[in-house]
Every structure is written in C-alpha cells, then in structure tokens.
N, C-alpha and C. Protein backbone atom coordinates (compact mmCIF):
# COMPACT_ATOMS: atom_id res chain seq x y z
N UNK A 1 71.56 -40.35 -46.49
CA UNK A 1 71.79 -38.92 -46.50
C UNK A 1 70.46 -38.18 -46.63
N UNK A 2 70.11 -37.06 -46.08
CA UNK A 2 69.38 -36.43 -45.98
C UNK A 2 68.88 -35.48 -46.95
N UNK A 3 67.99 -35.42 -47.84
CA UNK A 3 67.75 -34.95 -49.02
C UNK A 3 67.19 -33.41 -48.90
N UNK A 4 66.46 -33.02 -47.36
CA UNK A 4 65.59 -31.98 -47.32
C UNK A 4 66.31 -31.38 -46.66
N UNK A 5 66.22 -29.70 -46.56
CA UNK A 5 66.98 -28.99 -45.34
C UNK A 5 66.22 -28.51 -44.73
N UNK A 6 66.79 -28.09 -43.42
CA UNK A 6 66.44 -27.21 -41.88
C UNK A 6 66.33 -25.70 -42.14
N UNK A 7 65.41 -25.27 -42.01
CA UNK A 7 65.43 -23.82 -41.62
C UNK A 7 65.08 -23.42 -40.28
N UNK A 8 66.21 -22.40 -39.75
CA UNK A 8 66.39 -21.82 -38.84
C UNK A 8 65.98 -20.32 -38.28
N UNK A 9 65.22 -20.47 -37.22
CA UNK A 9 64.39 -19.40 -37.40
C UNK A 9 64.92 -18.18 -36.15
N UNK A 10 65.00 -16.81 -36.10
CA UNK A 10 65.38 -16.25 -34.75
C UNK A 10 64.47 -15.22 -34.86
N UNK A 11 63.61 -15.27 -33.98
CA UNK A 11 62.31 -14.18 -34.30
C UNK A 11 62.36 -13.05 -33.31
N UNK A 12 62.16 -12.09 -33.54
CA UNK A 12 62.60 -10.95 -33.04
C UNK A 12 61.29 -10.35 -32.89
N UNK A 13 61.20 -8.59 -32.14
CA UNK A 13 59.75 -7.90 -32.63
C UNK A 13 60.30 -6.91 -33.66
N UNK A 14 61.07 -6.78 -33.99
CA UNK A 14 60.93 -5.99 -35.84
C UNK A 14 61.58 -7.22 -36.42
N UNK A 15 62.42 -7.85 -36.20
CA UNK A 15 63.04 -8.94 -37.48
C UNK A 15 62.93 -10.23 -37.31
N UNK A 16 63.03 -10.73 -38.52
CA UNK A 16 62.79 -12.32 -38.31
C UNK A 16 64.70 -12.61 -39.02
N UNK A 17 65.60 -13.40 -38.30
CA UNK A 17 66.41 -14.19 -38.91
C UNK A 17 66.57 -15.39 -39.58
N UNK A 18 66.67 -15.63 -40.87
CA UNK A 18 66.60 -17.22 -41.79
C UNK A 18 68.04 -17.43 -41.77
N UNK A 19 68.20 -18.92 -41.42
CA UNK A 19 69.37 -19.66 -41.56
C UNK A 19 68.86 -21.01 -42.17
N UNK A 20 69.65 -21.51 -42.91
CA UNK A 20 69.09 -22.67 -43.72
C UNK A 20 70.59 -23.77 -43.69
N UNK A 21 69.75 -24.86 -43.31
CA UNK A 21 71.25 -26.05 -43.42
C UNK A 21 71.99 -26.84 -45.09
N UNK A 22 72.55 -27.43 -44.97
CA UNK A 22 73.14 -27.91 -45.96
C UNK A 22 71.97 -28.94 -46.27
N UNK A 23 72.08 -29.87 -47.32
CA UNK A 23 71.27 -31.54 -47.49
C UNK A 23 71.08 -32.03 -46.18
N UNK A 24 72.97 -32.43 -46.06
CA UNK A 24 72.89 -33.01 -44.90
C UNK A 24 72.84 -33.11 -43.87
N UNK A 25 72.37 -31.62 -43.93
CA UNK A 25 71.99 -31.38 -42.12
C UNK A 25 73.25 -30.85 -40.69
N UNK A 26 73.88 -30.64 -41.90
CA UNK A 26 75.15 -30.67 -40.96
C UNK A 26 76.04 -29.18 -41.14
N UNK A 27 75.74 -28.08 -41.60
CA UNK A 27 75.88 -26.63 -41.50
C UNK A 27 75.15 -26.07 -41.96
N UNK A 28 75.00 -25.05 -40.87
CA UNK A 28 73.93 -23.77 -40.75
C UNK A 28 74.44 -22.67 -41.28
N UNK A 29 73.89 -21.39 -42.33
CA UNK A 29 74.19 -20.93 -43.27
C UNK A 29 73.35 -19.68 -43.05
N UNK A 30 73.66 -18.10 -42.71
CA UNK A 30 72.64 -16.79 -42.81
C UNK A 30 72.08 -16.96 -44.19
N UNK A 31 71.00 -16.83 -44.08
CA UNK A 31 70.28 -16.96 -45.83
C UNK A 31 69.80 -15.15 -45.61
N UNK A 32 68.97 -15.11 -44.72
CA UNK A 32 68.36 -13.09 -44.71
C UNK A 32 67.70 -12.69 -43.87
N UNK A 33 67.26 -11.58 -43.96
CA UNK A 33 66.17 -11.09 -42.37
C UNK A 33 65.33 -10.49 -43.16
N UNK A 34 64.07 -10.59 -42.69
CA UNK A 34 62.97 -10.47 -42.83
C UNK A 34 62.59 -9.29 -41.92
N UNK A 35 61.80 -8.15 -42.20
CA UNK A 35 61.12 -7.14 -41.59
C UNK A 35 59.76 -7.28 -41.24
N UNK A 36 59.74 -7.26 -39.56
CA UNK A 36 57.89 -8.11 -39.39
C UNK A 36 57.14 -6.65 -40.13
N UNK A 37 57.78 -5.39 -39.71
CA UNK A 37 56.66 -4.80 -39.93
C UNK A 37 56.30 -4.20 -41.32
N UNK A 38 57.32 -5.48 -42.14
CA UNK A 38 57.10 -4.50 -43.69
C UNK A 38 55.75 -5.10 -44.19
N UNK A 39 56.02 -4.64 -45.49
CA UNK A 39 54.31 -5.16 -46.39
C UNK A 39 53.98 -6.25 -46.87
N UNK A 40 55.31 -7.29 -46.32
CA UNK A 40 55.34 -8.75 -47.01
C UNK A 40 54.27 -9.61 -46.18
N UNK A 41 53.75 -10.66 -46.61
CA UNK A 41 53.20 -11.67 -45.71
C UNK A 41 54.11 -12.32 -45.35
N UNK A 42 54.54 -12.18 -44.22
CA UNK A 42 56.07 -13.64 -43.77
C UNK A 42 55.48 -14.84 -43.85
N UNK A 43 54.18 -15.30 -43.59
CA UNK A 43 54.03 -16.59 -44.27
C UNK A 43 53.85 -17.11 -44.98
N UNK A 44 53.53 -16.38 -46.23
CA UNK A 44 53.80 -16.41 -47.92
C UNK A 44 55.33 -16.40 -48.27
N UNK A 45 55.70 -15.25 -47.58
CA UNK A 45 57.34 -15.26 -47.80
C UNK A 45 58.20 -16.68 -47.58
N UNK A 46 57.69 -17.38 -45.91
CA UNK A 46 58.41 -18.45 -45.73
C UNK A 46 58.03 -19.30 -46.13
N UNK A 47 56.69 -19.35 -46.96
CA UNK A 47 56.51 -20.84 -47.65
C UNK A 47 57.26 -20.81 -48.81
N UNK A 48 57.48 -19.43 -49.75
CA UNK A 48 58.00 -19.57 -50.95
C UNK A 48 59.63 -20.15 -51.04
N UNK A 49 60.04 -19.12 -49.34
CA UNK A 49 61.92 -19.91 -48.90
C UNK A 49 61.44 -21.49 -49.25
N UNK A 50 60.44 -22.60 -48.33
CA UNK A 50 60.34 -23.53 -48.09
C UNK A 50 60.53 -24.29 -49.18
N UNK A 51 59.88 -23.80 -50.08
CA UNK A 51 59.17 -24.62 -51.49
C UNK A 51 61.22 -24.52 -52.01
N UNK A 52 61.26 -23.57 -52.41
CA UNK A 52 62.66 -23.11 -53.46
C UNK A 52 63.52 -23.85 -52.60
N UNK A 53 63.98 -24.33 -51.17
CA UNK A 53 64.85 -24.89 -50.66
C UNK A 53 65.10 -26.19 -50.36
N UNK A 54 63.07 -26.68 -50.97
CA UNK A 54 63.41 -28.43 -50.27
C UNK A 54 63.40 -28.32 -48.73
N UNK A 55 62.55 -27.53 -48.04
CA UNK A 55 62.60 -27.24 -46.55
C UNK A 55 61.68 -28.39 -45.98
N UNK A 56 62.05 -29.32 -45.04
CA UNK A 56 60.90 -30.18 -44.43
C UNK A 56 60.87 -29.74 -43.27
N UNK A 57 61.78 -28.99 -42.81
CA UNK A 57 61.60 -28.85 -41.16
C UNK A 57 62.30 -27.55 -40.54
N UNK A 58 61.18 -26.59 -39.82
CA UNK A 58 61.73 -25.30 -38.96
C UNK A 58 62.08 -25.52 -37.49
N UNK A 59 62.99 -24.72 -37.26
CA UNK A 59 63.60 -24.72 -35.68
C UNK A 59 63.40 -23.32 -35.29
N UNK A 60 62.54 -23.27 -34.70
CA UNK A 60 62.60 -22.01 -34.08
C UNK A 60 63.34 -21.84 -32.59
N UNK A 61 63.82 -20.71 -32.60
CA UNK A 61 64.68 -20.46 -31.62
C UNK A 61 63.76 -19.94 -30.46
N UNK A 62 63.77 -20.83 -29.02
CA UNK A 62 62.43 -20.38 -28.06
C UNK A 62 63.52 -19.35 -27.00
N UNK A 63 63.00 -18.53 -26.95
CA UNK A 63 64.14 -17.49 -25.45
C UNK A 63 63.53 -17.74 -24.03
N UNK A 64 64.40 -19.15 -23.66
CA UNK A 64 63.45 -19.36 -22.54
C UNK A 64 64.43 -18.28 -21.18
N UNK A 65 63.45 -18.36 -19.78
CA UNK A 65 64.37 -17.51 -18.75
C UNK A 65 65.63 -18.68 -18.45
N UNK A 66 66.36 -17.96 -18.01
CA UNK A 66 67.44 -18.50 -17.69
C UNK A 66 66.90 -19.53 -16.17
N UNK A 67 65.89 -19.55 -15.94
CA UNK A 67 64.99 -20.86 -14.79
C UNK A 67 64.64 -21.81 -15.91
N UNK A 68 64.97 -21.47 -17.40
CA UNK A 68 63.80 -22.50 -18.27
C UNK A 68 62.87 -22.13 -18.08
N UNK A 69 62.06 -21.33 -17.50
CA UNK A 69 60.99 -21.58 -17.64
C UNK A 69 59.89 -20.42 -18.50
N UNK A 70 59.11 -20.55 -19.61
CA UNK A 70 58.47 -19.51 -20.51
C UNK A 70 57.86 -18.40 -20.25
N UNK A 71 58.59 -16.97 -20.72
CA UNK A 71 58.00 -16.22 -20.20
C UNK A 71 57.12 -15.44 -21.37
N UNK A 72 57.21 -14.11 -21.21
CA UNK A 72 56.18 -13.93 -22.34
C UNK A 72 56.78 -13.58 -24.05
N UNK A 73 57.78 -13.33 -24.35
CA UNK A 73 58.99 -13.40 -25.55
C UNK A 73 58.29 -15.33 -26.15
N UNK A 74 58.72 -15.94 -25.31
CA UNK A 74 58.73 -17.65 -25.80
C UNK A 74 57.34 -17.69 -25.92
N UNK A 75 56.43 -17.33 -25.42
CA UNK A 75 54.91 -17.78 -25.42
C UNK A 75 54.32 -16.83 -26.74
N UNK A 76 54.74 -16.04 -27.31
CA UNK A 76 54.67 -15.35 -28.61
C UNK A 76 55.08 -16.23 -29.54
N UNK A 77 56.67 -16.75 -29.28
CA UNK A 77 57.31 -17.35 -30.32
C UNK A 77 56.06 -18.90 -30.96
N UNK A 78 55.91 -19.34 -29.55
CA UNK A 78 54.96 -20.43 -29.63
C UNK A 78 53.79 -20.31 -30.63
N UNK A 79 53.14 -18.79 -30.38
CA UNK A 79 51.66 -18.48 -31.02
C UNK A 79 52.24 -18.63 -32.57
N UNK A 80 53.36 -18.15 -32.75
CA UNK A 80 53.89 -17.59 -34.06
C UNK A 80 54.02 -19.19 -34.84
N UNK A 81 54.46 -20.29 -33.78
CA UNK A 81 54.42 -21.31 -34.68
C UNK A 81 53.72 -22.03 -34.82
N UNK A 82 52.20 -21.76 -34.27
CA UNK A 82 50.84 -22.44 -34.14
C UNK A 82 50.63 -21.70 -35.76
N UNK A 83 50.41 -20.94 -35.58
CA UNK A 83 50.52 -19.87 -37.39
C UNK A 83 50.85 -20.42 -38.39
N UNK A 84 52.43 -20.63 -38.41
CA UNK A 84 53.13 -21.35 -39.21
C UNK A 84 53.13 -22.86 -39.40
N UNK A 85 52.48 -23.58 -38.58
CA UNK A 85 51.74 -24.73 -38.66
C UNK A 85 50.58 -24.94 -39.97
N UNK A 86 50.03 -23.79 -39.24
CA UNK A 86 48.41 -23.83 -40.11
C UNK A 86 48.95 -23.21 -41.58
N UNK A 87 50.08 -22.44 -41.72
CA UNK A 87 50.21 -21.59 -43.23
C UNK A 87 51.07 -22.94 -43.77
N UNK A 88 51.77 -23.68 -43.23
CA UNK A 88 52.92 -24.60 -43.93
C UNK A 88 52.74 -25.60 -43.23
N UNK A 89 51.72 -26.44 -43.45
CA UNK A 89 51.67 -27.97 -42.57
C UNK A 89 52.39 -28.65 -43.17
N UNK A 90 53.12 -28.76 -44.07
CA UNK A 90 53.73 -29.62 -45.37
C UNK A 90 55.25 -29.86 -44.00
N UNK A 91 55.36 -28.70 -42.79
CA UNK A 91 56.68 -28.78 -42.44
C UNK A 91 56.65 -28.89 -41.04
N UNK A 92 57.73 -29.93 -40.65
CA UNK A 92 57.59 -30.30 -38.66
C UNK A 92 58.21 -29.03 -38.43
N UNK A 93 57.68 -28.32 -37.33
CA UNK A 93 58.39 -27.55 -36.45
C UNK A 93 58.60 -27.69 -35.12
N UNK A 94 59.96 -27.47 -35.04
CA UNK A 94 60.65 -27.52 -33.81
C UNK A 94 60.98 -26.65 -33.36
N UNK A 95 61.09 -26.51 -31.74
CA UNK A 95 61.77 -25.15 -31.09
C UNK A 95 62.91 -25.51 -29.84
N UNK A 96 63.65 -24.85 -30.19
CA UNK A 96 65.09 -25.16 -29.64
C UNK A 96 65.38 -24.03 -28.60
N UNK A 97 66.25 -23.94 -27.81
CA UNK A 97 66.74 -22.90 -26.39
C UNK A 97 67.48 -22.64 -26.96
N UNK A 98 67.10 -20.96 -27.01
CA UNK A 98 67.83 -19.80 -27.70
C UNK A 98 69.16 -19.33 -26.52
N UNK A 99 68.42 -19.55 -25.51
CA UNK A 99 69.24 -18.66 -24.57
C UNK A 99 70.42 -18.12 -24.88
N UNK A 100 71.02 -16.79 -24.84
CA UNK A 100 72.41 -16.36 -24.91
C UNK A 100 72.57 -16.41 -26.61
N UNK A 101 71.89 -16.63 -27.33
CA UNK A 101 72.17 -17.12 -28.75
C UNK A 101 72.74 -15.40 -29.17
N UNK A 102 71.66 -14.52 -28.90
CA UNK A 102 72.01 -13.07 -29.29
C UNK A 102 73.39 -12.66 -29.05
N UNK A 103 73.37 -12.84 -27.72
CA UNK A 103 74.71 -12.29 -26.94
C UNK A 103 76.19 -13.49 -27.65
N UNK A 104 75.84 -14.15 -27.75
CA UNK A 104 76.89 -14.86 -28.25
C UNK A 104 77.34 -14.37 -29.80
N UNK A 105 76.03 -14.02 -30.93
CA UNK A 105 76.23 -13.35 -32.15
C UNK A 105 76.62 -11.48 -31.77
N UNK A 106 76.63 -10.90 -31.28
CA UNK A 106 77.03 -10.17 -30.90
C UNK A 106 78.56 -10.34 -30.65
N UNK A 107 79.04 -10.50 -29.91
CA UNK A 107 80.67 -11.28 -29.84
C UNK A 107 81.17 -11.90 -30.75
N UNK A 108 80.59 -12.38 -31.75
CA UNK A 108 81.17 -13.05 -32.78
C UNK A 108 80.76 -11.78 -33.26
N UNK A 109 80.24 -10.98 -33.85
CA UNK A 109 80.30 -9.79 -34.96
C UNK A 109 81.43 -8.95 -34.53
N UNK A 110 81.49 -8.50 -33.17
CA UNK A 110 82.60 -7.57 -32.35
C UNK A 110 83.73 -8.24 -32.43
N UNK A 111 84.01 -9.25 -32.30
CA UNK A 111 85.46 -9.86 -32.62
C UNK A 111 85.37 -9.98 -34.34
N UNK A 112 84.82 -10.16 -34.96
CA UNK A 112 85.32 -10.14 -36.42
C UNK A 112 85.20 -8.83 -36.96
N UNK A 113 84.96 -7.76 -36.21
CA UNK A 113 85.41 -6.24 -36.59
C UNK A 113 83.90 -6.10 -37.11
N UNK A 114 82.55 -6.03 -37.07
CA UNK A 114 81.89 -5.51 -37.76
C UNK A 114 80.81 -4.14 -37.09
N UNK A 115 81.17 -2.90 -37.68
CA UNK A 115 80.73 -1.80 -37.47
C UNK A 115 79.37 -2.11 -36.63
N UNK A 116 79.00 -1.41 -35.82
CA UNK A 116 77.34 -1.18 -35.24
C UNK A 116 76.49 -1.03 -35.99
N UNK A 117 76.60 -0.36 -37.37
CA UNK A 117 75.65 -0.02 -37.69
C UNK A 117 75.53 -1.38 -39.15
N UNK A 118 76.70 -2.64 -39.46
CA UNK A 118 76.48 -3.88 -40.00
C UNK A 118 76.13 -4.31 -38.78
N UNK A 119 76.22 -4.38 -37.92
CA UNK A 119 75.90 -5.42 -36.65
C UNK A 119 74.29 -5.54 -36.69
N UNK A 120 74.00 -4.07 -36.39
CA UNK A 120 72.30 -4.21 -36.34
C UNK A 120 71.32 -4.89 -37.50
N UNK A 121 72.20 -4.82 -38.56
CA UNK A 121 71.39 -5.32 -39.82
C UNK A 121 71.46 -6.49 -39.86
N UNK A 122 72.93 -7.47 -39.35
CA UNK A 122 73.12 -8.95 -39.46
C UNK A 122 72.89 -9.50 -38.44
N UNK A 123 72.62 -9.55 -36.97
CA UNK A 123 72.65 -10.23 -35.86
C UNK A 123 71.74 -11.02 -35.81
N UNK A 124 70.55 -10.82 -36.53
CA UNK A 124 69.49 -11.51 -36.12
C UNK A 124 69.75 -12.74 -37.39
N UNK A 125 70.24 -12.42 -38.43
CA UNK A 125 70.63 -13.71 -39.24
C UNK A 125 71.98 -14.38 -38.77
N UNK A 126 72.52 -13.93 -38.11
CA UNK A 126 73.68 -14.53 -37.19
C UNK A 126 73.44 -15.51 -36.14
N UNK A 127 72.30 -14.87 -35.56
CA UNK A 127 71.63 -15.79 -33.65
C UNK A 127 70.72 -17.06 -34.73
N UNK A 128 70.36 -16.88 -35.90
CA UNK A 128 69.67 -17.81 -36.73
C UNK A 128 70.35 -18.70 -36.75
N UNK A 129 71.63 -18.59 -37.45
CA UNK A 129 72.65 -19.47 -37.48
C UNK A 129 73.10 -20.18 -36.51
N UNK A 130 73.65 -19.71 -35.43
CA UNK A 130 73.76 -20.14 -34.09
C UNK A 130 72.86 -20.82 -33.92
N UNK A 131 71.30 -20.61 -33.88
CA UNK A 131 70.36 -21.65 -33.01
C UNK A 131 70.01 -22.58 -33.78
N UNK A 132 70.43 -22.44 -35.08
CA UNK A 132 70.28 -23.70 -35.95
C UNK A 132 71.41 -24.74 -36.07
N UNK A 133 72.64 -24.01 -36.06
CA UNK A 133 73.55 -24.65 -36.10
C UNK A 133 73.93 -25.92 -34.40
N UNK A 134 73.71 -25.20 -33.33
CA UNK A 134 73.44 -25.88 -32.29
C UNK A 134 72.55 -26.75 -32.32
N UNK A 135 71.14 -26.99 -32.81
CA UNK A 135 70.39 -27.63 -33.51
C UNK A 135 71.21 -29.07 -34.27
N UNK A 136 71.75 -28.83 -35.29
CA UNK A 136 72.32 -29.71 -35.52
C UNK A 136 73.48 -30.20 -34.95
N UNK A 137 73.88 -29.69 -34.21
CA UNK A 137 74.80 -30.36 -33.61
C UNK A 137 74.79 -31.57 -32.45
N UNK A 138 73.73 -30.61 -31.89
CA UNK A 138 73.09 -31.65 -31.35
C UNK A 138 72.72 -32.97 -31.39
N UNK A 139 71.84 -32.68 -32.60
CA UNK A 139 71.01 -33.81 -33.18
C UNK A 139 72.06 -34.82 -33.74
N UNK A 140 72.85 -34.41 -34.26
CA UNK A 140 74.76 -35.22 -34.69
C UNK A 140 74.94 -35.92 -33.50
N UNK A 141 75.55 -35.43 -32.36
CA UNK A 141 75.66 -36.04 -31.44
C UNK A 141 74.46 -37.17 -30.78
N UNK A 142 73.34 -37.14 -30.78
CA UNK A 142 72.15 -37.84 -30.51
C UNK A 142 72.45 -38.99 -31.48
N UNK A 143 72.13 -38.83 -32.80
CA UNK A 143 72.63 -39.82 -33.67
C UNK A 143 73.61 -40.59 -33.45
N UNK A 144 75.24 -40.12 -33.48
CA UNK A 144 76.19 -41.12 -33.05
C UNK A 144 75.78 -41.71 -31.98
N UNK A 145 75.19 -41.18 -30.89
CA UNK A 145 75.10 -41.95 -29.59
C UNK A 145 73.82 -43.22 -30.13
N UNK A 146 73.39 -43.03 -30.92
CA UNK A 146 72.07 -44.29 -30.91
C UNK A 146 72.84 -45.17 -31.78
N UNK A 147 73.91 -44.86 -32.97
CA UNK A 147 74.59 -45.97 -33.36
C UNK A 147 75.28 -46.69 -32.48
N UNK A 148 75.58 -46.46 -31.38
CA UNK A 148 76.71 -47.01 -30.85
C UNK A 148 76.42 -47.68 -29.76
C-alpha cells in the first residue's frame, strides 16, 4: 500500500487548482485554489501543502491541442514545472492530458445545481480533481494489466 499521496495540479492564469489523493492512490479529493496573483509565494505555499500531506508526487494537468500537439497554455505549464522542480526536488512530477477536463467540471457543477457565481470560485479545484483522478485511474488500470 502506498504510504505517500498525489497532488493534483490545474493551473490556470489567475488560479491554481489543488486536488490531493487518498494513501492509496486511489481517490482524488478538491483540497483549494490558490490565487497566482495574490501575495503568497505558490512555491512556498505548495511545499508547505507537500510537507503537511506526505506528498511524493505532482500531476500537473498539460492542455494539450486537441492534434496533441503543445501549444503555448502547455509550454507555460511546462516552465511552471521546471520551477517547481527546482523549489520541491524532494517530489516526481508528472503531467497528464487535461484536455476537456474544464468543460467536463463545468457540467458536473451545472448538473449538480451550482450557481455561476460558486462555479467560478470551484472549477478550477474541480478540473484538479478530474485530472488527478483520471490520473489514477489510469495508473489502476496499468497496474492490473502488469499483474496479469
């Protein structure tokens, strides 16, 4: 069993979304959003999440074009985790295909009734969830397939 958890990252240009997994790696959870342009250091901020959570490993969510192929949104996200490399080497980072992740948290807020003006405040810890949670699901499925 897996002792450390996943944090899930959905980076935005005003917000950052945190989603954080269980031990075992196996549900993704809104933890909060982060404001790029407030007065915090987000990489002080996300080392202190890291430390308090037992975090070994980030997933950042990459928005590739719908060709796959990187445009300039994903090639930011990239710089952002060359950053977060150098502020938190203690942690592997990974980046996962966001695609549709927004639009899909969007529909899940609109079908569970939540006002526009909760929508704008939670979505980006919502698409967190989503791209983390796909994340593991994944990786679940990868696993069974190598036992077997």
């Amino acid at each position: 069993m897996k002792i450390n958890r996943i944090l899930g990252l959905d980076i935005g240009h005003k917000r950052i979304g945190i989603a954080i997994s269980d031990p075992t790696g196996t549900i993704a959870t809104g933890l909060e959003v982060i404001e790029v342009d407030s007065k915090i250091d987000v990489f002080v901020y996300l080392k202190k999440i890291i430390t308090i959570h037992r975090v070994s490993k980030i997933v950042m969510g990459l928005p590739k074009s719908m060709d796959g192929s990187l445009g300039k949104s994903a090639k930011k996200i990239m710089e952002f985790g060359k950053k977060l490399k150098v502020n938190i080497p203690e942690c592997k980072i990974d980046y996962f295909d966001e695609r549709l992740s927004t639009k899909e948290a969007l529909r899940t807020l609109i079908s569970a009734d939540v006002s526009r003006k909760k929508r704008k405040i939670v979505i980006d810890k919502v698409s967190a969830v989503i791209i983390l949670q796909s994340y593991l699901d994944l990786h679940k499925q990868i696993d069974v397939a190598e036992e077997v």
